[in-house]
Protein backbone atom coordinates (compact mmCIF):
# COMPACT_ATOMS: atom_id res chain seq x y z
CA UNK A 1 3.32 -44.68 48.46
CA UNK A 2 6.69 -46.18 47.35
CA UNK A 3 6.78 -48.51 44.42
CA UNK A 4 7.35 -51.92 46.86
CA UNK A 5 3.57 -52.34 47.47
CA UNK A 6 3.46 -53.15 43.94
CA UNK A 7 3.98 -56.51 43.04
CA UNK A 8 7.45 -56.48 41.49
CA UNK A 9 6.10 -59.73 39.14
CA UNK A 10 3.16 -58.40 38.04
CA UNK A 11 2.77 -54.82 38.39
CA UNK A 12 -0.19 -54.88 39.79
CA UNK A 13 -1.35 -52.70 43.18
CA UNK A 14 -2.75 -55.38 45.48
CA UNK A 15 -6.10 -53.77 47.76
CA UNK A 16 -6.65 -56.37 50.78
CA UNK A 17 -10.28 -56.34 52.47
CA UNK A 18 -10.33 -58.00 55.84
CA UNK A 19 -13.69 -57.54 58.17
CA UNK A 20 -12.82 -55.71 61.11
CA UNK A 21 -12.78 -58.16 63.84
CA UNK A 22 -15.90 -57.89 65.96
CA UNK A 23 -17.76 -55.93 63.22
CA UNK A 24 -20.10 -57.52 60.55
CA UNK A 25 -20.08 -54.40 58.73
CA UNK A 26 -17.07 -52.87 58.81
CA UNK A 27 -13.70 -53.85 57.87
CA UNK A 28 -9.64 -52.64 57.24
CA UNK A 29 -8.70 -51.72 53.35
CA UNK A 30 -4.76 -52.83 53.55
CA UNK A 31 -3.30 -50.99 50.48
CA UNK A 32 0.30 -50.99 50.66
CA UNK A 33 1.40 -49.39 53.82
CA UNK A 34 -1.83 -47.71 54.55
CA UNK A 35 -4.49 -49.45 56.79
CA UNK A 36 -8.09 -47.45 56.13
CA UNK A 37 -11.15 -47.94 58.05
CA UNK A 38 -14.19 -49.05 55.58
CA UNK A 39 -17.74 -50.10 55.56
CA UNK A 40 -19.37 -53.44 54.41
CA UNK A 41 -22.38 -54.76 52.82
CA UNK A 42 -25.36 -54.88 56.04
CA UNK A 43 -25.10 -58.75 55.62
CA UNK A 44 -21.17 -58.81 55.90
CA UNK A 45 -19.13 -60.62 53.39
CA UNK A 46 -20.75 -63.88 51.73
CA UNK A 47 -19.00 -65.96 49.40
CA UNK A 48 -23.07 -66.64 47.74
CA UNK A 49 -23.63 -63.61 46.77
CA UNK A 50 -27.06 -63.21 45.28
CA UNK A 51 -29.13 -59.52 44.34
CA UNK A 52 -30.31 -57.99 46.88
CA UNK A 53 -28.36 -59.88 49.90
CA UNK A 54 -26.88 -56.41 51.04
CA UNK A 55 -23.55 -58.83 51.40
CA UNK A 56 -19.99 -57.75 50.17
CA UNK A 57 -18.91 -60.46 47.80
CA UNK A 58 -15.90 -62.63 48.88
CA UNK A 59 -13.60 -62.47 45.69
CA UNK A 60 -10.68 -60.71 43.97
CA UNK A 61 -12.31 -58.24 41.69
CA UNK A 62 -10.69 -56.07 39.16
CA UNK A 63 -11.02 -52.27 38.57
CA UNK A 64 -12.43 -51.61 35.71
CA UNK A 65 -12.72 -48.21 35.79
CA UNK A 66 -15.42 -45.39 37.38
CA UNK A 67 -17.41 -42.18 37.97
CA UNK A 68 -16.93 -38.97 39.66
CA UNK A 69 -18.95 -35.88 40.54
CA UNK A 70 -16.84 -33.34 38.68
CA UNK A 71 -19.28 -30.69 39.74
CA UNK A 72 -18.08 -30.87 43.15
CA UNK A 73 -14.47 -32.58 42.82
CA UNK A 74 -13.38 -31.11 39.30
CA UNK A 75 -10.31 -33.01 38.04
CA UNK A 76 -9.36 -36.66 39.72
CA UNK A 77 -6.16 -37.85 39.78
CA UNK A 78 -5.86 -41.79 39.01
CA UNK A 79 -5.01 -43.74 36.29
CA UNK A 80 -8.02 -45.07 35.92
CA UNK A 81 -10.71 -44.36 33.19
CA UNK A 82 -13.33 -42.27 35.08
CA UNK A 83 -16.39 -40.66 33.39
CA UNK A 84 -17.93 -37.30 35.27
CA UNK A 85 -21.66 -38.50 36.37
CA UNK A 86 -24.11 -36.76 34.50
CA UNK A 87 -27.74 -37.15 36.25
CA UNK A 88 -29.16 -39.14 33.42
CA UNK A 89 -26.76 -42.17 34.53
CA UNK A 90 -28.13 -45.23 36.37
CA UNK A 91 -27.50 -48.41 36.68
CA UNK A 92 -29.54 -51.16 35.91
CA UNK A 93 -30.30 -53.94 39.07
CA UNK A 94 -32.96 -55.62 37.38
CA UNK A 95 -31.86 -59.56 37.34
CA UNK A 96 -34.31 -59.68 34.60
CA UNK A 97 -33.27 -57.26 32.04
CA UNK A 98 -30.51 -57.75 29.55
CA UNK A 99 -29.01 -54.73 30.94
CA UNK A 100 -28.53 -55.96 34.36
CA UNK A 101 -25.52 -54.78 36.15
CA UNK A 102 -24.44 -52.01 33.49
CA UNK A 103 -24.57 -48.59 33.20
CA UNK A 104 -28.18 -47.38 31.53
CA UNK A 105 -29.58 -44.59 30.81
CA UNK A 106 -32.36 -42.37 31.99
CA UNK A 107 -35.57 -42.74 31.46
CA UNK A 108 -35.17 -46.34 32.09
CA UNK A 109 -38.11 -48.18 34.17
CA UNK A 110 -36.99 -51.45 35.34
CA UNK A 111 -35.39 -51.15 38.81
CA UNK A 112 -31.83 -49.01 38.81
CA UNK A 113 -29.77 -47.26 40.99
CA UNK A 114 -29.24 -43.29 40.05
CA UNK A 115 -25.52 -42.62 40.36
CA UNK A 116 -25.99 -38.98 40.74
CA UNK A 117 -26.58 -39.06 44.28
CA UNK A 118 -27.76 -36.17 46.81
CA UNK A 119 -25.45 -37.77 49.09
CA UNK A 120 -21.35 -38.09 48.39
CA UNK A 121 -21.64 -41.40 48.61
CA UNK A 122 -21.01 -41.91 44.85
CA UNK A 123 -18.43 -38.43 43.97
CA UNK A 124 -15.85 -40.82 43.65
CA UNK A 125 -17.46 -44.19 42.79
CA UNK A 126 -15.05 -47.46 41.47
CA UNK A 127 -16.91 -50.07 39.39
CA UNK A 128 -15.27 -53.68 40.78
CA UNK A 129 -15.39 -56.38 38.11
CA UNK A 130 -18.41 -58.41 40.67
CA UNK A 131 -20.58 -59.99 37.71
CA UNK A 132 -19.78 -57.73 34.93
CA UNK A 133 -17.18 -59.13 32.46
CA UNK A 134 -18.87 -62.65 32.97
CA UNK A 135 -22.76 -61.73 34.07
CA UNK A 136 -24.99 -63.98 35.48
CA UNK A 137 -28.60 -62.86 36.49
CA UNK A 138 -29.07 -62.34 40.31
CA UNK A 139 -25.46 -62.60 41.16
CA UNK A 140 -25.20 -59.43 42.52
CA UNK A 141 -25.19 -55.54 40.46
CA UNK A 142 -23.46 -52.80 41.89
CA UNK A 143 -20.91 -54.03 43.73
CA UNK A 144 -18.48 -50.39 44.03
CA UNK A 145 -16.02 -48.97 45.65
CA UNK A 146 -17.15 -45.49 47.08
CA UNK A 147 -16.98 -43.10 49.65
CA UNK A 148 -18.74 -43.68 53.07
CA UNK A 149 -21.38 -42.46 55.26
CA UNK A 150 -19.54 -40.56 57.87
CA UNK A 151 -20.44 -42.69 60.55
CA UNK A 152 -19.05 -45.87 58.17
CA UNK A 153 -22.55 -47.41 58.18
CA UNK A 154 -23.68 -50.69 55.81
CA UNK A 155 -23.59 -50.30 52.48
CA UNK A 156 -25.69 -52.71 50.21
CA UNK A 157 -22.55 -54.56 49.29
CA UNK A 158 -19.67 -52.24 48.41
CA UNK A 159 -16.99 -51.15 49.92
CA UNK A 160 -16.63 -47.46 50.74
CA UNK A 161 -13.91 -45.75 52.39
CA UNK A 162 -13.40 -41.88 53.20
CA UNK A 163 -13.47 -39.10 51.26
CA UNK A 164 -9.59 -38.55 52.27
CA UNK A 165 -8.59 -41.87 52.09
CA UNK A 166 -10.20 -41.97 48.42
CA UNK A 167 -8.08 -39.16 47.70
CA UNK A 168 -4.95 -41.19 48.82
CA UNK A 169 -5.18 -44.24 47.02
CA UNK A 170 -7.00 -42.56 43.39
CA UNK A 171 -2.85 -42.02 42.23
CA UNK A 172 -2.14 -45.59 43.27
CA UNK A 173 -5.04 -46.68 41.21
CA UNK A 174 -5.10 -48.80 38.19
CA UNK A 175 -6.99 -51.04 35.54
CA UNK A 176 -4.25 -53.79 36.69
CA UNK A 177 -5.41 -53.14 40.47
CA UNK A 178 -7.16 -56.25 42.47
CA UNK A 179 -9.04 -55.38 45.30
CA UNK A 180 -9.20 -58.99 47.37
CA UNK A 181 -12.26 -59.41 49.88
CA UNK A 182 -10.60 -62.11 52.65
């Protein structure tokens, strides 16, 4: 991707979510040139976003970094921080716990997601700054950007694009990049 899709000010690599019109649930990833397919949180895009909504938040989010299934990817080439999922990893939805929306550890017994997946959903998965750097209970928890179902159903909230479209944009990829739901 040549360097003009960065912003020449800041430096930063600008990633545009629009909802597809006609489609609650699905929507276009502009990144630079490139114009990807994606899927959307089962409620659409809310700019309330509360646990549990299954809504994709309506914000400009930060990456701060991510996981990867280096069993079945090896090596990942972004710039990004990524750490290789290990199948005690989870991560903690429980509005009630002090741990909410971070990464925990197994065994953990208030409500969590497992990020080592049977699926592929999560072998490349991007943690979005959605209620992390400033948390506030039952605002939302893991709110990524992944890889989707083949048929680009709902997700619970994130955004997920394909496996080969991941692959694209990993390179461009950056703790400076914004992904902006419109």
């Amino acid at each position: 991707m040549p360097k003009s899709h960065i912003n020449a000010k800041t430096g930063v690599f600008h990633v545009i979510v629009r909802r597809k019109p006609g489609h609650k649930t699905k929507a276009i990833v502009q990144a630079g040139p490139l114009r990807l397919q994606a899927a959307i949180g089962r409620s659409g895009i809310t700019s309330l976003k509360r646990e549990g909504d299954g809504a994709t938040p309506r914000a400009s989010m930060g990456l701060l970094g991510g996981f990867f299934r280096a069993d079945k990817l090896g090596m990942v080439k972004t710039r990004l921080p990524l750490t290789s999922i290990r199948s005690d990893m989870l991560w903690c939805d429980a509005p009630e716990h002090a741990a909410y929306n971070q990464r925990v550890k197994a065994p953990f017994k208030p409500s969590h997601e497992r990020m080592k997946r049977d699926d592929r959903l999560y072998d490349v998965c991007l943690v979005m700054d959605w209620n992390i750097i400033s948390r506030r209970r039952g605002r939302g928890s893991a709110i990524f950007f992944h890889i989707a179902r083949p048929d680009y159903s709902p997700t619970e909230g994130c955004i997920a694009i394909s496996p080969a479209d991941m692959r694209r944009l990993l390179p461009y990829l950056s703790r400076a990049t914004t992904v902006t739901v419109l």
